[in-house]
Protein backbone atom coordinates (compact mmCIF):
# COMPACT_ATOMS: atom_id res chain seq x y z
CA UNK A 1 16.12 -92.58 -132.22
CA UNK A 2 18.76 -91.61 -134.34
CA UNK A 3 21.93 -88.80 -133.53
CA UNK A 4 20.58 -85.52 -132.95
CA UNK A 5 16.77 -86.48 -133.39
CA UNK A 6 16.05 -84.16 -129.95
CA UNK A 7 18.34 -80.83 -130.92
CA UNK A 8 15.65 -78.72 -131.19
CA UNK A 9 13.78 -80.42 -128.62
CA UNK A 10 11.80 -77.62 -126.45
CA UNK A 11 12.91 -75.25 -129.00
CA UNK A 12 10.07 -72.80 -130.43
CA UNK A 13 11.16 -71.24 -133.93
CA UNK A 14 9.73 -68.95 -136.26
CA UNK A 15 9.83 -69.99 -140.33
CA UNK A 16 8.94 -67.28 -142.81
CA UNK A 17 7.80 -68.36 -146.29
CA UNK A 18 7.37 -71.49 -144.82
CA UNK A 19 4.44 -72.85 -147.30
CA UNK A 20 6.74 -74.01 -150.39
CA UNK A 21 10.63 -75.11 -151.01
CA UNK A 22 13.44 -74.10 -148.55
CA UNK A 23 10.53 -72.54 -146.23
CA UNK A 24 8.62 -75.85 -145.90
CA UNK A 25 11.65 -78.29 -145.56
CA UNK A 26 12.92 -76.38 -143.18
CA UNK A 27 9.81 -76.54 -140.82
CA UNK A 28 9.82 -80.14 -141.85
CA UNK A 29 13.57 -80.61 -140.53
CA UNK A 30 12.68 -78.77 -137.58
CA UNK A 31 9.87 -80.75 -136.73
CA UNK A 32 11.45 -83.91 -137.67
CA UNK A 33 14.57 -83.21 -134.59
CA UNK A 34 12.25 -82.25 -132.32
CA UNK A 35 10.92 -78.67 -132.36
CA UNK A 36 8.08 -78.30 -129.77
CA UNK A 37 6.55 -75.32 -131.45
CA UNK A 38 6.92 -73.70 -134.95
CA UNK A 39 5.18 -69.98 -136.34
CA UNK A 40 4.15 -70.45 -139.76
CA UNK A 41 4.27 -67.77 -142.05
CA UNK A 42 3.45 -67.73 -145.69
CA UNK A 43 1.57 -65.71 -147.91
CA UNK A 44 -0.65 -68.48 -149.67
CA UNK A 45 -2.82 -69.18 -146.59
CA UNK A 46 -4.28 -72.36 -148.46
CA UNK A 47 -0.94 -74.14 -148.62
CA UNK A 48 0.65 -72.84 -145.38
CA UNK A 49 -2.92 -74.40 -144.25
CA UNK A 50 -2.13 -77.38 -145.65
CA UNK A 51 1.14 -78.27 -142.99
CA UNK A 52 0.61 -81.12 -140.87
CA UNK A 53 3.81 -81.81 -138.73
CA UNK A 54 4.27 -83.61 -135.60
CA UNK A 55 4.94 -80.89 -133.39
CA UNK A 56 2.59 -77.48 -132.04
CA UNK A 57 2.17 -75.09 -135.08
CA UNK A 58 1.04 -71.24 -135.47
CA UNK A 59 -0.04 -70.89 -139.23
CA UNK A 60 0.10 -67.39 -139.64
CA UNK A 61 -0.64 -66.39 -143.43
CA UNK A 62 0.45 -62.39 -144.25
CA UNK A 63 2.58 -60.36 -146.13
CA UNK A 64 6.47 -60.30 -144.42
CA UNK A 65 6.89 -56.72 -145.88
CA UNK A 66 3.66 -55.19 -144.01
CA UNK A 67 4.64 -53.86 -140.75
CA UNK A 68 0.88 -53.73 -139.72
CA UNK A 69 1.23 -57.93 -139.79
CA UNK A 70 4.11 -58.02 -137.54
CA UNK A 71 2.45 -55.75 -135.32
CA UNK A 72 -0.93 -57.93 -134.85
CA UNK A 73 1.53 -61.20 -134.92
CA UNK A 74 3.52 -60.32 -131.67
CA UNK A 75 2.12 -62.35 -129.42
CA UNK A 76 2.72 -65.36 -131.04
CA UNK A 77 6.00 -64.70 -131.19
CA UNK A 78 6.65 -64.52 -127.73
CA UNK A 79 8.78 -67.11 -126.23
CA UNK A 80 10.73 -67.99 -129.77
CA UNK A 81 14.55 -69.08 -129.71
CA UNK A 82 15.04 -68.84 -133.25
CA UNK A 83 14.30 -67.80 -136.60
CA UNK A 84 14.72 -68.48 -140.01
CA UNK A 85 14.32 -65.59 -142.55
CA UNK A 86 13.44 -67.40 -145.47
CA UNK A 87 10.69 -65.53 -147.64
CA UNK A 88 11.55 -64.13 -150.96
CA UNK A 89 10.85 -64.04 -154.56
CA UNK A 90 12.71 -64.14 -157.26
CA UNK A 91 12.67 -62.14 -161.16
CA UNK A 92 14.57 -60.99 -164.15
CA UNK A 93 15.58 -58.05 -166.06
CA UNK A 94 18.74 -56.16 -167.38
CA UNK A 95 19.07 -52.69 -165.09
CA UNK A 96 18.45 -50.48 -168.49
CA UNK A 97 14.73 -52.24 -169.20
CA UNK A 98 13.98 -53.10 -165.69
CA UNK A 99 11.09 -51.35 -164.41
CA UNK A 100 10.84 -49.66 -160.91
CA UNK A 101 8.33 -51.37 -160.01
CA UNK A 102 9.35 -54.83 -160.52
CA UNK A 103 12.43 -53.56 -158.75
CA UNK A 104 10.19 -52.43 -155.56
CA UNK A 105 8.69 -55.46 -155.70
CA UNK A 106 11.53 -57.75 -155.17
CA UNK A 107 13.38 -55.22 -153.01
CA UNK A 108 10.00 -55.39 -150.83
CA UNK A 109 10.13 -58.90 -149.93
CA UNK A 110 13.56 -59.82 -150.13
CA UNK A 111 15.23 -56.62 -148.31
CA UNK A 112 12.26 -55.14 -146.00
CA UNK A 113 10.77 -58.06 -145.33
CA UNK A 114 13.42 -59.61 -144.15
CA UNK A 115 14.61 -56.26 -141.84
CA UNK A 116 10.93 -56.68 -140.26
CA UNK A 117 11.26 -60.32 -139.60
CA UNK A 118 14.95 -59.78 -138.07
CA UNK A 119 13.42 -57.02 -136.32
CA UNK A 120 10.07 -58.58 -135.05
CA UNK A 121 12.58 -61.95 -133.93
CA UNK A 122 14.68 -59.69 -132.17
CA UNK A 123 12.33 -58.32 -130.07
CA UNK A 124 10.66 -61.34 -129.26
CA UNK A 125 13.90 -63.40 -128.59
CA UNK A 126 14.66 -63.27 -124.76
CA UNK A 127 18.88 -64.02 -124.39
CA UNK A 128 20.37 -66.44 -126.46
CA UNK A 129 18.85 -68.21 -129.75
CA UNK A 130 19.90 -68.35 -133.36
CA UNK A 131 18.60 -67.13 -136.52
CA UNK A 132 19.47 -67.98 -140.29
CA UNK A 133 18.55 -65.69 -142.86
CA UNK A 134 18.40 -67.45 -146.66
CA UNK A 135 20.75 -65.16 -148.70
CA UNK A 136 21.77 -66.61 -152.36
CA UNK A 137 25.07 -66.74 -154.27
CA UNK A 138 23.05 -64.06 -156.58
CA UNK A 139 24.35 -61.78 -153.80
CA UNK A 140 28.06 -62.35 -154.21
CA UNK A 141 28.57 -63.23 -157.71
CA UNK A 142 27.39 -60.78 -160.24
CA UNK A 143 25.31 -61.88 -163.32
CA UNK A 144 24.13 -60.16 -166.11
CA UNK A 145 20.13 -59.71 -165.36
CA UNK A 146 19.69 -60.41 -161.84
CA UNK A 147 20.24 -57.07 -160.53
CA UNK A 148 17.17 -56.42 -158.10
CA UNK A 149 17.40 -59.79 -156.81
CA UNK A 150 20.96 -59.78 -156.66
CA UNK A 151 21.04 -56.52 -154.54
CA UNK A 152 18.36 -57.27 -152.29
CA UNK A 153 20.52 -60.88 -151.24
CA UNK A 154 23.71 -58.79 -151.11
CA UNK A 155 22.08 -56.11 -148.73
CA UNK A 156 21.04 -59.12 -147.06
CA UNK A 157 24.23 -60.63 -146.11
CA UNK A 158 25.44 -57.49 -144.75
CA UNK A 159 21.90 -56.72 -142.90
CA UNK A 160 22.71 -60.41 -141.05
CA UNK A 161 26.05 -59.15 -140.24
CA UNK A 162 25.66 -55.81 -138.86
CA UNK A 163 22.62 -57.86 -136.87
CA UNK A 164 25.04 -60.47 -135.04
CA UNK A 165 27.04 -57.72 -134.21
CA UNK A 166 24.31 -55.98 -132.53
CA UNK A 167 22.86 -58.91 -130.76
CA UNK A 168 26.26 -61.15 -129.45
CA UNK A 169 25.97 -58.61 -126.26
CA UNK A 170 22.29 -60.76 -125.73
CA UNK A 171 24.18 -64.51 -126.72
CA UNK A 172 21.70 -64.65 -130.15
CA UNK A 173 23.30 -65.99 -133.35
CA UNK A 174 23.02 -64.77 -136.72
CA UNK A 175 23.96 -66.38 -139.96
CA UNK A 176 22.92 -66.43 -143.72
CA UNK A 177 23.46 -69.24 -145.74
CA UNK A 178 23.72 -68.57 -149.85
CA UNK A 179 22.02 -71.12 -151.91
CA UNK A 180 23.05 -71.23 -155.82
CA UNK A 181 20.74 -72.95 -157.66
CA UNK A 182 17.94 -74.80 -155.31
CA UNK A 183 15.59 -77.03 -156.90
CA UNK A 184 12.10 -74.86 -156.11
CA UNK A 185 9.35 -73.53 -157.35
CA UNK A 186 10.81 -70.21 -156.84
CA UNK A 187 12.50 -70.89 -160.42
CA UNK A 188 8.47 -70.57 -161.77
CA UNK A 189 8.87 -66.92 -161.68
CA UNK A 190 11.62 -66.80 -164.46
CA UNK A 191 10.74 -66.63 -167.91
CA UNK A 192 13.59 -68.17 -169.20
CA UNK A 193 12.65 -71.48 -166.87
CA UNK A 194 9.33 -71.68 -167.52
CA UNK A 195 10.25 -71.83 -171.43
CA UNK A 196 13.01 -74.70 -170.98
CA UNK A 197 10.20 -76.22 -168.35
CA UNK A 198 7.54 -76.29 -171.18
CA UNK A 199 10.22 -77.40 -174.13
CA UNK A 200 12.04 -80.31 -172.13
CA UNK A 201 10.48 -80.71 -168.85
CA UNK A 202 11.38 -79.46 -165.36
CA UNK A 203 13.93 -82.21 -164.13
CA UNK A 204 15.69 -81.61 -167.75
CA UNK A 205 15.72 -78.28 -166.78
CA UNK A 206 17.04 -78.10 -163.89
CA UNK A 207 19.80 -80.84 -164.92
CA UNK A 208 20.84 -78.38 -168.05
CA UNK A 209 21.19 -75.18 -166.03
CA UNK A 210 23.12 -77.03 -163.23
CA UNK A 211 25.47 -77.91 -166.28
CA UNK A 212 25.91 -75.05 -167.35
CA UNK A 213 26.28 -73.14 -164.13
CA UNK A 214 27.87 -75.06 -161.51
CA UNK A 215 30.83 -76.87 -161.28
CA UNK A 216 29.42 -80.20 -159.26
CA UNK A 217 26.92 -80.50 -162.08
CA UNK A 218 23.45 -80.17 -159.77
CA UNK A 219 21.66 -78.12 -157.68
CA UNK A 220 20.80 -78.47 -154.09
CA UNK A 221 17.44 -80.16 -153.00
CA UNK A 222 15.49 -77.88 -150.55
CA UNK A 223 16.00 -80.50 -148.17
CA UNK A 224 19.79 -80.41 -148.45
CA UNK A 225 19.65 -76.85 -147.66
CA UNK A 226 17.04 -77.16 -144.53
CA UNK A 227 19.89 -79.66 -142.98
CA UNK A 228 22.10 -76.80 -143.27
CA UNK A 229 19.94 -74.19 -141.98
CA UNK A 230 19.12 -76.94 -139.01
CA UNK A 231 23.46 -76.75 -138.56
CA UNK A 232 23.39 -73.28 -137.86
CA UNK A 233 20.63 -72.65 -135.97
CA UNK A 234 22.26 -75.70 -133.81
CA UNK A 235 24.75 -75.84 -130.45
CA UNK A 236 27.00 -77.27 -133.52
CA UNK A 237 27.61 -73.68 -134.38
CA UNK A 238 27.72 -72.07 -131.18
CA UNK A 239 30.25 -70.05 -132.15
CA UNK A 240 29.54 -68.97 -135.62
CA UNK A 241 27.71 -65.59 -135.91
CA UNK A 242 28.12 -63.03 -138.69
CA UNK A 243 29.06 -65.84 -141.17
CA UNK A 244 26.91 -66.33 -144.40
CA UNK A 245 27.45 -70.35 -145.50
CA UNK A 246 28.50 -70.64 -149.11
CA UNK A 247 26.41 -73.51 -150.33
CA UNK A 248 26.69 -73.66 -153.93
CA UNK A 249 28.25 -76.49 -155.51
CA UNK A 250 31.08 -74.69 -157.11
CA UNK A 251 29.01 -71.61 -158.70
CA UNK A 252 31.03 -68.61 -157.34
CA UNK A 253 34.50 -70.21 -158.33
């Protein structure tokens, strides 16, 4: 067995859009060092259906931004010693053309979701525990075009703060880490992708944006970024709370 295969041994923690990229290798890193039990939760039921790790799983397919699903999900959140905030969606659009609902719509997810989750985990938690909320560079650095998703990761970071502060009295933990670029299918939703995706092909893509953008010249695999979600939900970080992890290979510099 190697170094720190058992750290989350006994350890039952809640993933939220846990079906595809950061989500999924997450609950795969979790299950891989030893999580007894994970909660599921995904939107597309048919590929959070689809998970088949090695440890006790809750597949629980709903919307993160209804309150009504939190409410009927309760109990199987009892007895949880961490979370990881992770559902979101991405889009595009310059503030003057961008309409309100698109805006809603990523504010939705991204922003309330993401209050009920930290809300719903809180609740649950008994003392102690950790929780990670994915954040985004998009919430530090400012880009032309970005602005609803760039506001809801900024509230974010913030949101994670003011919780830590609220819950060190109970010993629970809680961190954001900011991605920049993360090789996902989260990039599917942007129009500009999709175009350089049917013109070149995806890796191409990915490799010509990470150029462009970041100083390191890549992006992060989800995998990279569910090791270092793993860290801070971890004893390793015992101390670390109200921190957001700047993981993005140079972008904000």
């Amino acid at each position: 067995m190697r170094d720190g295969m058992s750290r989350f041994a006994n350890r039952h923690i809640l993933v939220t859009g846990a079906a595809s990229g950061i989500g999924l290798a997450t609950a795969q890193h979790l299950a891989a060092e030893g999580a007894r039990r994970l909660v599921l939760i995904d939107r597309d039921a048919a590929a959070l259906a689809a998970i088949d790790l090695p440890c006790t799983l809750d597949l629980l397919p709903g919307d993160v931004a209804d309150e009504a699903f939190w409410d009927t999900s309760a109990p199987y959140l009892a007895g949880i010693d961490g979370a990881v905030v992770n559902a979101g969606v991405a889009g595009a659009g310059v503030i003057a053309d961008l309409d309100f609902a698109e805006w809603r719509r990523i504010l939705s997810v991204n922003l309330d979701g993401a209050f009920l989750t930290l809300r719903a985990a809180l609740r649950a938690m008994a003392d102690g525990g950790a929780i990670v909320a994915t954040a985004s560079a998009a919430g530090i650095k400012a880009e032309a075009g970005v602005a609803a998703y760039g506001a809801s990761k900024a509230a974010l970071i913030h949101l994670v703060k003011v919780a830590a502060k609220e819950a060190a009295a109970r010993r629970i933990r809680v961190n954001a880490i900011a991605p920049a670029g993360v090789e996902t299918p989260v990039w599917d939703a942007i129009p500009m992708f999709a175009n350089r995706v049917a013109a070149i092909g995806r890796d191409a893509a990915f490799a010509e944006m990470a150029a462009m953008a970041t100083p390191l010249g890549r992006y992060a695999k989800a995998e990279e970024i569910a090791a270092q979600i793993g860290f801070l939900l971890s004893d390793a970080a015992a101390l670390v709370t109200g921190s957001c992890l700047l993981s993005d290979g140079g972008y904000t510099l």
